[in-house]
N, C-alpha and C. Protein backbone atom coordinates (compact mmCIF):
# COMPACT_ATOMS: atom_id res chain seq x y z
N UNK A 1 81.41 91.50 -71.00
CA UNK A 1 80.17 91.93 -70.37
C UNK A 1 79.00 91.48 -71.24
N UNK A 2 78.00 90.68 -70.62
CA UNK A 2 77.07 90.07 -71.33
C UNK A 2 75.99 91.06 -71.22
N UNK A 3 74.82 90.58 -72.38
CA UNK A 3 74.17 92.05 -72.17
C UNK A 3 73.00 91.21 -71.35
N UNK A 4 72.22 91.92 -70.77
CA UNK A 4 70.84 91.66 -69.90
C UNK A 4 69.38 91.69 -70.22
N UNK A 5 68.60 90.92 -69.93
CA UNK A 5 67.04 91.25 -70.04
C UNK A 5 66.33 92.13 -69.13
N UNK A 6 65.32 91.88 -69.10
CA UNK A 6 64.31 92.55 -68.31
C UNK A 6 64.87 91.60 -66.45
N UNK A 7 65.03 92.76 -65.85
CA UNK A 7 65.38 92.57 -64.66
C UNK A 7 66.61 92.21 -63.46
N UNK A 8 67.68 92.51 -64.63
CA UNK A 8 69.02 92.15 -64.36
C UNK A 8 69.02 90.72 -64.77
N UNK A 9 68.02 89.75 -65.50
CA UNK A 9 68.29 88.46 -65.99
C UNK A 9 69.03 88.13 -67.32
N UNK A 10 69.38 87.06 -67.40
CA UNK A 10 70.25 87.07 -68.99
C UNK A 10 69.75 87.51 -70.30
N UNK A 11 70.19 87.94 -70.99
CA UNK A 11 69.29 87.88 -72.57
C UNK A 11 69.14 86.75 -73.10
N UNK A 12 68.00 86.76 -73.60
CA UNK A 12 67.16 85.69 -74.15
C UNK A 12 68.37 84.80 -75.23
N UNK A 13 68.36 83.82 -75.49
CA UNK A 13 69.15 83.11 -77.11
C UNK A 13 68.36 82.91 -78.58
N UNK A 14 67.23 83.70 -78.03
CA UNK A 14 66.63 83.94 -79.71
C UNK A 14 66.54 85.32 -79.64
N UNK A 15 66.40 85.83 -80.81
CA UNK A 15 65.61 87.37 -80.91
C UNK A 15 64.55 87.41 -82.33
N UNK A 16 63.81 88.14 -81.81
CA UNK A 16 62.87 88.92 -82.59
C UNK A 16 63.11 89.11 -84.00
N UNK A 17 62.54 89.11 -85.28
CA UNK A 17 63.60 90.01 -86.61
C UNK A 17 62.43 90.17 -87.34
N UNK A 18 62.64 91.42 -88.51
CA UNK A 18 61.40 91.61 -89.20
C UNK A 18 60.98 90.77 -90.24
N UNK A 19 59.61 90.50 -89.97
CA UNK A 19 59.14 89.53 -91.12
C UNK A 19 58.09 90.48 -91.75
N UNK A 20 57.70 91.43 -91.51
CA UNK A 20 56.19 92.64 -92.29
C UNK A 20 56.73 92.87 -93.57
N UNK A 21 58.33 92.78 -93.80
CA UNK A 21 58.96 93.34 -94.82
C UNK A 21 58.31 92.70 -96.53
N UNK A 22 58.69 93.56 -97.55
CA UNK A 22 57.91 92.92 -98.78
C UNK A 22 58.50 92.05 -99.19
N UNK A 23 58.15 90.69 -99.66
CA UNK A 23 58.74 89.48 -99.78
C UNK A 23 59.00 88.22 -98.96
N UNK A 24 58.53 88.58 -97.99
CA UNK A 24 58.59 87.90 -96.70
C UNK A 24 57.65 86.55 -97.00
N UNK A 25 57.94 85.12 -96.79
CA UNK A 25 57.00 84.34 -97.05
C UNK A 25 56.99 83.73 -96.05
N UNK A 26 55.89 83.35 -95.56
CA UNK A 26 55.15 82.78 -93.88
C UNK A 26 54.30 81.87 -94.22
N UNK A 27 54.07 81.18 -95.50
CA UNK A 27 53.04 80.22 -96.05
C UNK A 27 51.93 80.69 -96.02
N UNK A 28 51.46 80.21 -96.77
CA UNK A 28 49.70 80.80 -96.64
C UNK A 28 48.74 80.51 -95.94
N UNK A 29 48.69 79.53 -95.31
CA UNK A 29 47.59 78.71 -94.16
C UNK A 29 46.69 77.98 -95.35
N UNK A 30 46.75 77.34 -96.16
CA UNK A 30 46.23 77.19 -97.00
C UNK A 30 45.10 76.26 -95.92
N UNK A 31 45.78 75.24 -95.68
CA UNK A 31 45.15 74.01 -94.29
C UNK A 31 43.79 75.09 -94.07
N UNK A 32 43.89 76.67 -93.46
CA UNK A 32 42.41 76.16 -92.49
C UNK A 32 41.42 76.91 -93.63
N UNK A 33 41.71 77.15 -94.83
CA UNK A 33 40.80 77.14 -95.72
C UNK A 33 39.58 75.70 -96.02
N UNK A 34 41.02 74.42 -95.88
CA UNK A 34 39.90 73.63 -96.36
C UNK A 34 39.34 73.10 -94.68
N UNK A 35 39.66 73.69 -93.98
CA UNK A 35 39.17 72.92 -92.33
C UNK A 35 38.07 74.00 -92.25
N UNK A 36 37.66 75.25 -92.61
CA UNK A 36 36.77 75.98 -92.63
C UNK A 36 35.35 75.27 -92.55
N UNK A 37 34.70 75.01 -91.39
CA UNK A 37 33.22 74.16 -91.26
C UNK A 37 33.49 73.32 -90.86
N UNK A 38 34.35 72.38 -90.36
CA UNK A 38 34.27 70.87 -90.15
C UNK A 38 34.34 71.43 -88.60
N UNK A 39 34.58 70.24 -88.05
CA UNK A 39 34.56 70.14 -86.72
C UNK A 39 35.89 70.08 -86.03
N UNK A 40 36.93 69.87 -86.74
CA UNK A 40 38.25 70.12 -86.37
C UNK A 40 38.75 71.36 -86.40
N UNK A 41 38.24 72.09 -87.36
CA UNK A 41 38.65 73.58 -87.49
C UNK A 41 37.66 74.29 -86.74
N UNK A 42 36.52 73.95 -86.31
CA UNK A 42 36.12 75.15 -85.13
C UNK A 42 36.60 74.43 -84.06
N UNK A 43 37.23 73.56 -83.59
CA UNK A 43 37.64 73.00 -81.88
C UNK A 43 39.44 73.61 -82.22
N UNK A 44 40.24 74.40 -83.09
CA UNK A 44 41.20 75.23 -83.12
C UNK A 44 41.11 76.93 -82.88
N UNK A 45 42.31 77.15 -82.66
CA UNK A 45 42.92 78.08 -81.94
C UNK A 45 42.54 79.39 -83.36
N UNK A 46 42.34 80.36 -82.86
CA UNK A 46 42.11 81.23 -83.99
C UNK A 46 43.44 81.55 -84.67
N UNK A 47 44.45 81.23 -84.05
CA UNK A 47 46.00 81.83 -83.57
C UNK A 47 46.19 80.70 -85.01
N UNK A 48 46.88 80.70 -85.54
CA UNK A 48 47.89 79.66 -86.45
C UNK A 48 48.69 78.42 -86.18
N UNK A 49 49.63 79.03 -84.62
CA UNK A 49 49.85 78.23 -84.12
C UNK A 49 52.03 77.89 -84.89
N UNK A 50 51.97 78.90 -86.11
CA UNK A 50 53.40 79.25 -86.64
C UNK A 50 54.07 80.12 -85.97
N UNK A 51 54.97 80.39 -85.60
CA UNK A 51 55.76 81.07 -84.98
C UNK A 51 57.25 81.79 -86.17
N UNK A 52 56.78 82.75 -86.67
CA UNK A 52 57.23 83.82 -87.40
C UNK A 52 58.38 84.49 -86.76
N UNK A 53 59.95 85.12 -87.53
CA UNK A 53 60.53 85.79 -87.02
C UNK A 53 61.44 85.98 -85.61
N UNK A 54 61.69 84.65 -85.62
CA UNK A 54 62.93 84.54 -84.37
C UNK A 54 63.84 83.57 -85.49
N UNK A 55 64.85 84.62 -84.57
CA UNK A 55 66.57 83.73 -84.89
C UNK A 55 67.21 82.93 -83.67
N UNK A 56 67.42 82.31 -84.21
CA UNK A 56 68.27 80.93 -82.91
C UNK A 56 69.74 81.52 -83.25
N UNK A 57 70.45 82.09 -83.89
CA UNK A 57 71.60 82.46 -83.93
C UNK A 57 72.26 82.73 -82.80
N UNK A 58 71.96 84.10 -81.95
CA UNK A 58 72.79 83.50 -80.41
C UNK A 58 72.53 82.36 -80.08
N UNK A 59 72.08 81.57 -80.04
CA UNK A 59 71.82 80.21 -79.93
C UNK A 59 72.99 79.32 -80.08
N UNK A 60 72.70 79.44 -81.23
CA UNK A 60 73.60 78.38 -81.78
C UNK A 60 75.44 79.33 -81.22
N UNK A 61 76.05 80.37 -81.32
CA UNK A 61 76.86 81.15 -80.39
C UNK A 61 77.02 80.20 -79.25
N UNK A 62 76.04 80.58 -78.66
CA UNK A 62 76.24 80.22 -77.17
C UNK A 62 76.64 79.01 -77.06
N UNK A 63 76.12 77.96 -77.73
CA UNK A 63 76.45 76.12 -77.80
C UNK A 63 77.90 75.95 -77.97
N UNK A 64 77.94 77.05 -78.92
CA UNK A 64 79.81 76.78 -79.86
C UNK A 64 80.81 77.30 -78.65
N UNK A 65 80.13 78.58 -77.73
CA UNK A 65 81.14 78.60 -76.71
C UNK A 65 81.41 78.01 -75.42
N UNK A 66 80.15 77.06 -75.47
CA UNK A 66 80.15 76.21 -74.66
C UNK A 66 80.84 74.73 -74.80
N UNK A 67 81.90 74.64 -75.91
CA UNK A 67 81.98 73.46 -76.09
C UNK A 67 83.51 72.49 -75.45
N UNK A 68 82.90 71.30 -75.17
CA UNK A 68 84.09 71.02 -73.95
C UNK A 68 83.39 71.27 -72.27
N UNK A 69 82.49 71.57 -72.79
CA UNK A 69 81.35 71.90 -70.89
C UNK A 69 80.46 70.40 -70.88
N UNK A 70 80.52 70.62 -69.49
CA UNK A 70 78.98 69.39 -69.01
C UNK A 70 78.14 69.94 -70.04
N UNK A 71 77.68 68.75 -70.49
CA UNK A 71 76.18 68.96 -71.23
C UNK A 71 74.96 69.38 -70.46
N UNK A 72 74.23 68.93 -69.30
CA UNK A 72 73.54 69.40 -68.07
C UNK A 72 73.63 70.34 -68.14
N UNK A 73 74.74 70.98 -68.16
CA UNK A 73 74.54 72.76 -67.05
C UNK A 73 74.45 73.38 -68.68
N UNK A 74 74.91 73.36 -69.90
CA UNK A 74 74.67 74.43 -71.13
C UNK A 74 73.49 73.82 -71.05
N UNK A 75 73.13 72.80 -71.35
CA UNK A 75 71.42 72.43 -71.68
C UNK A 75 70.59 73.76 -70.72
N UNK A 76 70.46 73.31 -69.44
CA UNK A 76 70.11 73.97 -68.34
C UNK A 76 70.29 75.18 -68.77
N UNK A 77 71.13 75.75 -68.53
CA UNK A 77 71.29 77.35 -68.87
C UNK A 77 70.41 77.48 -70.37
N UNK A 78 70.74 77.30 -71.36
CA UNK A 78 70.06 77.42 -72.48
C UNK A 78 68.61 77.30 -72.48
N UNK A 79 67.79 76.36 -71.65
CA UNK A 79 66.56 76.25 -72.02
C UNK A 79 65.73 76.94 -70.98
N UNK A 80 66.69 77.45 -69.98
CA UNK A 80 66.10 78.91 -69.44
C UNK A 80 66.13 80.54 -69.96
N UNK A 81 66.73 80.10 -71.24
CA UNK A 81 66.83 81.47 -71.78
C UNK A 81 66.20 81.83 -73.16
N UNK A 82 65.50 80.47 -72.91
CA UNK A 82 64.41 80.33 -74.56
C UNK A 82 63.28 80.04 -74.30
N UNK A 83 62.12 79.95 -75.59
CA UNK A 83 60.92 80.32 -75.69
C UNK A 83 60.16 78.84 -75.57
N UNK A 84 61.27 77.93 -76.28
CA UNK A 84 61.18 76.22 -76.58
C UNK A 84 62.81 75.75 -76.94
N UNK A 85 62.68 74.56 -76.20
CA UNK A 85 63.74 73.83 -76.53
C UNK A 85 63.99 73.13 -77.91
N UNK A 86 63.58 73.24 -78.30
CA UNK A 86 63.65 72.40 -79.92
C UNK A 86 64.68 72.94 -80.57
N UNK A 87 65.10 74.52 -81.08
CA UNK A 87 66.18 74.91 -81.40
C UNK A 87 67.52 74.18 -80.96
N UNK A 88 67.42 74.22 -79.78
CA UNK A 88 69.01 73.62 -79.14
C UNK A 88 69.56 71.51 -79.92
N UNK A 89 68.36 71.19 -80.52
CA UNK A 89 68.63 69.56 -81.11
C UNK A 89 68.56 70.66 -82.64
N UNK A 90 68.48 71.53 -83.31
CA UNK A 90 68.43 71.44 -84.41
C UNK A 90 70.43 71.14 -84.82
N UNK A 91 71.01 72.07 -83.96
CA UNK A 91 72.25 71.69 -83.66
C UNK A 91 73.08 70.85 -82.99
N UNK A 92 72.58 70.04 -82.10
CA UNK A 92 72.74 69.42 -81.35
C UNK A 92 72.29 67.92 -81.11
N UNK A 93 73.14 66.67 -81.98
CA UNK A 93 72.40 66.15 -82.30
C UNK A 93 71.92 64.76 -80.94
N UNK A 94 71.05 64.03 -80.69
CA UNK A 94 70.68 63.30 -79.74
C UNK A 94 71.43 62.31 -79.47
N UNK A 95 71.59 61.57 -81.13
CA UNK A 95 72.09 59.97 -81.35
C UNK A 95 72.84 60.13 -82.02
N UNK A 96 73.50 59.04 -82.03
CA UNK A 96 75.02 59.35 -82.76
C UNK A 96 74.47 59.05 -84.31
N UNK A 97 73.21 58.42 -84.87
CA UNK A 97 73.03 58.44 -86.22
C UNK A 97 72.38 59.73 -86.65
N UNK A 98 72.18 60.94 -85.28
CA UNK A 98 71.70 62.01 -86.23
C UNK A 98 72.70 63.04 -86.45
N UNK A 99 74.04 62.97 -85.89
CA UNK A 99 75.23 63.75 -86.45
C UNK A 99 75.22 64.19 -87.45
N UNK A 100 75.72 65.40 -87.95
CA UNK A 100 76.04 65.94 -88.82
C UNK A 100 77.19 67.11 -88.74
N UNK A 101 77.90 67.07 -89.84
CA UNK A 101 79.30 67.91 -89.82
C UNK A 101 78.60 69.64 -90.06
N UNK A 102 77.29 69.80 -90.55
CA UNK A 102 77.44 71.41 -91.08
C UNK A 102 76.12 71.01 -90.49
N UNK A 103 75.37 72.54 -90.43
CA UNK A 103 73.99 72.75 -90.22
C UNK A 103 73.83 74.13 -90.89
N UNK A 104 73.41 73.88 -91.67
CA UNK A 104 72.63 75.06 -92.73
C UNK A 104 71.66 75.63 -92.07
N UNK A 105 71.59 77.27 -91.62
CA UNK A 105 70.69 78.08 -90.89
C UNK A 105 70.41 78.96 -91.60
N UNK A 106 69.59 79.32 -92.59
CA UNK A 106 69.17 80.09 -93.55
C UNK A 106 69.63 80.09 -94.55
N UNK A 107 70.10 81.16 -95.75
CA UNK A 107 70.31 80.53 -96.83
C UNK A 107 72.05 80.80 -97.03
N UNK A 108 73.15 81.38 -96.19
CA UNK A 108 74.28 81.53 -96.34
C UNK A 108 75.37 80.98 -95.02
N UNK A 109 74.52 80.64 -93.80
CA UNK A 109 75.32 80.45 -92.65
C UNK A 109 75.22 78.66 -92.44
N UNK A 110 76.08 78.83 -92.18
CA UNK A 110 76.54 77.43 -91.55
C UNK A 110 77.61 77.76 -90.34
N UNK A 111 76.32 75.96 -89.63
CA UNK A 111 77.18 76.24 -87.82
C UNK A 111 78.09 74.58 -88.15
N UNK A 112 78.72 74.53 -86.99
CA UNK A 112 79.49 73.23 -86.89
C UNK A 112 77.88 72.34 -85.87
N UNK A 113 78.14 70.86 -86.62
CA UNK A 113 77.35 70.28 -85.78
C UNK A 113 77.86 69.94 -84.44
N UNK A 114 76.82 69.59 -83.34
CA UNK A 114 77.37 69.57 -82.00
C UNK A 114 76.97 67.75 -81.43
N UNK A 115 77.89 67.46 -80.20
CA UNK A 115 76.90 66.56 -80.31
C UNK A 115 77.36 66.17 -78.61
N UNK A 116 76.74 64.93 -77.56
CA UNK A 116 77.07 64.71 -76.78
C UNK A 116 78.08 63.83 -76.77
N UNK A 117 79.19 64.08 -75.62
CA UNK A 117 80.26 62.11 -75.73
C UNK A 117 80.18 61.95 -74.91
N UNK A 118 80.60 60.51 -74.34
CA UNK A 118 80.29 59.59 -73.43
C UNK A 118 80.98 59.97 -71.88
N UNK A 119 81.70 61.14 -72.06
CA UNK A 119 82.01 61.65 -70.72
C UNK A 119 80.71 62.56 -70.55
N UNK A 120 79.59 62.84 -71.04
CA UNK A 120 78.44 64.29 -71.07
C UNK A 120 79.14 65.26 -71.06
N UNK A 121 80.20 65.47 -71.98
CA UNK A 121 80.38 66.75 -72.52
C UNK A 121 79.94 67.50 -73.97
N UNK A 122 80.00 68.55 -74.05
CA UNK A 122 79.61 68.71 -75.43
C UNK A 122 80.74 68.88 -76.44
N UNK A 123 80.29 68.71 -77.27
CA UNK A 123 81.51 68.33 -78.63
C UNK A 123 81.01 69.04 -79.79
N UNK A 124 82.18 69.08 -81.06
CA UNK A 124 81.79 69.24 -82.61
C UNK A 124 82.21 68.00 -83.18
N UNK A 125 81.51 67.86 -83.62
CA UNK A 125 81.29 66.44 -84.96
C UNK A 125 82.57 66.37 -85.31
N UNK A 126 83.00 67.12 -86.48
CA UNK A 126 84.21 67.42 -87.46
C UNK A 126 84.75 68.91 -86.89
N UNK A 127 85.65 68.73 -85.92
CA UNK A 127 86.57 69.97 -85.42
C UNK A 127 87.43 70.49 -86.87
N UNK A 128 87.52 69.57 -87.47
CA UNK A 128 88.52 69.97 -88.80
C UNK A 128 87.95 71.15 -89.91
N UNK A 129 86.83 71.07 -89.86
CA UNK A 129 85.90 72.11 -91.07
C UNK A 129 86.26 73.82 -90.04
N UNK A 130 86.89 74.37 -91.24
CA UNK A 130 87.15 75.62 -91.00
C UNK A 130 86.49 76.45 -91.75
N UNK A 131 86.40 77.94 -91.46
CA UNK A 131 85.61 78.42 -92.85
C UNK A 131 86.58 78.81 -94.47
N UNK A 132 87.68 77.94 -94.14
CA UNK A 132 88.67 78.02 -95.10
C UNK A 132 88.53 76.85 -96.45
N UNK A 133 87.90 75.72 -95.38
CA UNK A 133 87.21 75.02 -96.27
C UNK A 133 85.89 74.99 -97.05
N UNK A 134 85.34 75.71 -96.93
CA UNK A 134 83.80 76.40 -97.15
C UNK A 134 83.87 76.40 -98.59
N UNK A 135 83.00 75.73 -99.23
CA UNK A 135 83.18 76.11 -100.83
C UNK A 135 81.52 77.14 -101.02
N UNK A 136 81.57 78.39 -100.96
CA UNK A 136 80.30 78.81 -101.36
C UNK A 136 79.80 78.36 -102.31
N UNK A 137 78.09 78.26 -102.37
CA UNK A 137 77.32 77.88 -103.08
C UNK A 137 76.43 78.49 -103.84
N UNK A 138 76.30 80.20 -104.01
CA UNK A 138 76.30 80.67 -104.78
C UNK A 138 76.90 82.34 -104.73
N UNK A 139 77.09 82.58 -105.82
CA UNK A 139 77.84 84.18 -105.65
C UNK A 139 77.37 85.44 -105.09
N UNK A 140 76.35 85.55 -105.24
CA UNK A 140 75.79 86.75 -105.08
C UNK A 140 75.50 86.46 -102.61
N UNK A 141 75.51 85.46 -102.44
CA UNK A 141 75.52 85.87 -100.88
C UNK A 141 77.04 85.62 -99.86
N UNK A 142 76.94 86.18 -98.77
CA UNK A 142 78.14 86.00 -98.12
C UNK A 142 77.98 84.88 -97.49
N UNK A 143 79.12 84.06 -97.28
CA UNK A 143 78.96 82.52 -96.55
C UNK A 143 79.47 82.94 -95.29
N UNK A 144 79.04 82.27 -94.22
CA UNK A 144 79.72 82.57 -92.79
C UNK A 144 79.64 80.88 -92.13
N UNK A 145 80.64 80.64 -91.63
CA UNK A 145 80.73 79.29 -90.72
C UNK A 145 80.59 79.49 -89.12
N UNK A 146 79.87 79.61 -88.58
CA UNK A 146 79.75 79.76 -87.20
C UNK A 146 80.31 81.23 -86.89
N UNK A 147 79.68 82.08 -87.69
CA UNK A 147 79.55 83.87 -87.67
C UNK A 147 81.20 84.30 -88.10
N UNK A 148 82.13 83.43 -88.57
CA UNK A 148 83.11 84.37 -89.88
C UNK A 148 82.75 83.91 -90.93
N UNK A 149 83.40 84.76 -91.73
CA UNK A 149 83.23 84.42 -93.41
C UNK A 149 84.32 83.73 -93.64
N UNK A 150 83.06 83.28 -95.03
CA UNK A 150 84.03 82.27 -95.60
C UNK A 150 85.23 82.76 -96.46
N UNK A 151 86.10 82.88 -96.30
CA UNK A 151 87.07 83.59 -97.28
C UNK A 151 86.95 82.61 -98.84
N UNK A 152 86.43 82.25 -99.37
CA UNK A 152 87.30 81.28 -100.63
C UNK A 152 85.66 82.06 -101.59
N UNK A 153 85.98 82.17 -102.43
CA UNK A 153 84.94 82.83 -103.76
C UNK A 153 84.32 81.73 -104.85
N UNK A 154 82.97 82.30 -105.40
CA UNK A 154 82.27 81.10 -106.00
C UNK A 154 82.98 80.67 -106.88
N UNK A 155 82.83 79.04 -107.20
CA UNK A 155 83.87 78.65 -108.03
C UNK A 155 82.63 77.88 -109.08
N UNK A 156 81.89 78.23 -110.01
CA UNK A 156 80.89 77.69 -110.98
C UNK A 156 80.47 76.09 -111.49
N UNK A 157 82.21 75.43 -110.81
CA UNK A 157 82.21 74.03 -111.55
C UNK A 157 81.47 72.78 -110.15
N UNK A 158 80.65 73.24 -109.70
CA UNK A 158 80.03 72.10 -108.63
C UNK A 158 80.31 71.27 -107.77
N UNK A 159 81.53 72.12 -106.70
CA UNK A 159 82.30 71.67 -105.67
C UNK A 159 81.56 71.19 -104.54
N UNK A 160 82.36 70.06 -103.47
CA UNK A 160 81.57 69.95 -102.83
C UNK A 160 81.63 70.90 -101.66
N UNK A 161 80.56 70.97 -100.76
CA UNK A 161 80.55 72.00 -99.82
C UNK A 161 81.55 72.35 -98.91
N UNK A 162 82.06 71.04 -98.79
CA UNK A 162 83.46 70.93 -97.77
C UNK A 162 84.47 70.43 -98.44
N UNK A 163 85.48 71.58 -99.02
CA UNK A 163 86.71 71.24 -99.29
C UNK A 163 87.27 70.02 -98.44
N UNK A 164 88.00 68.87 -99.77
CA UNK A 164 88.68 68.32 -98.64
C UNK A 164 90.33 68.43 -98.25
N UNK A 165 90.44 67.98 -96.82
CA UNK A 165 91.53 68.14 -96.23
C UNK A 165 93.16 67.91 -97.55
């Protein structure tokens, strides 16, 4: 049972999360300090124009359980259930030179990269990377590969990220 939005429609694939918290860094806007007077900075938005505090994490979920589907219809479905499409290529790569086997989403998760094949289905890059192969990268956080943990513990001597086979 999937959960719902406003109106019996799907839930969204980003959500909301707190950023007010102490430590929180959002950059400083340093930019419209020095645009202050010119003529480019009064023809802008009072707004920033950054977008603070959403997670693509169901996101990236939803792609991974979609995989082996027409590309069309997850695209489709997905970019009716978001704010902007841009999230869905951070995983998902266009061309075959922007592949990648891991995608680093904050500072402990990693998703499998996704990508299109020549039937328009969707795919993972490297089906082989498990979170068994996961070499964490530092001790003190939990590693997760596409939302399990990584079972294997920090090892100090400068492994690479992906155990190999």
């Amino acid at each position: 049972m999937s959960k719902r939005g406003k109106r019996g429609e799907k839930a969204p694939l980003c959500r909301k999360v707190n950023t007010r918290t102490h430590g929180v860094n959002h950059g400083s806007g340093k930019r419209a300090a020095y645009e202050r007077g010119t003529k480019s900075g009064a023809q802008t938005s009072m707004h920033s124009g950054q977008r603070h505090g959403f997670d693509y994490t169901p996101l990236f979920r939803f792609l991974l359980s979609r995989v082996g589907q027409d590309w069309d219809t997850v695209y489709s479905e997905a970019v009716s259930r978001l704010d902007k499409p841009e999230p869905i290529f951070w995983i998902v790569a266009e061309h075959e030179a922007d592949r990648r086997d891991l995608i680093r989403y904050g500072e402990s998760s990693y998703f499998s990269g996704l990508f299109i094949d020549a039937e328009g289905k969707l795919a993972v890059v490297d089906p082989s990377i498990t979170p068994e192969r996961i070499q964490p990268q530092c001790p003190c956080c939990t590693h997760s590969l596409n939302g399990k943990p990584v079972p294997r513990k920090f090892e100090k001597h400068g492994l690479p990220l992906v155990a190999p086979l």
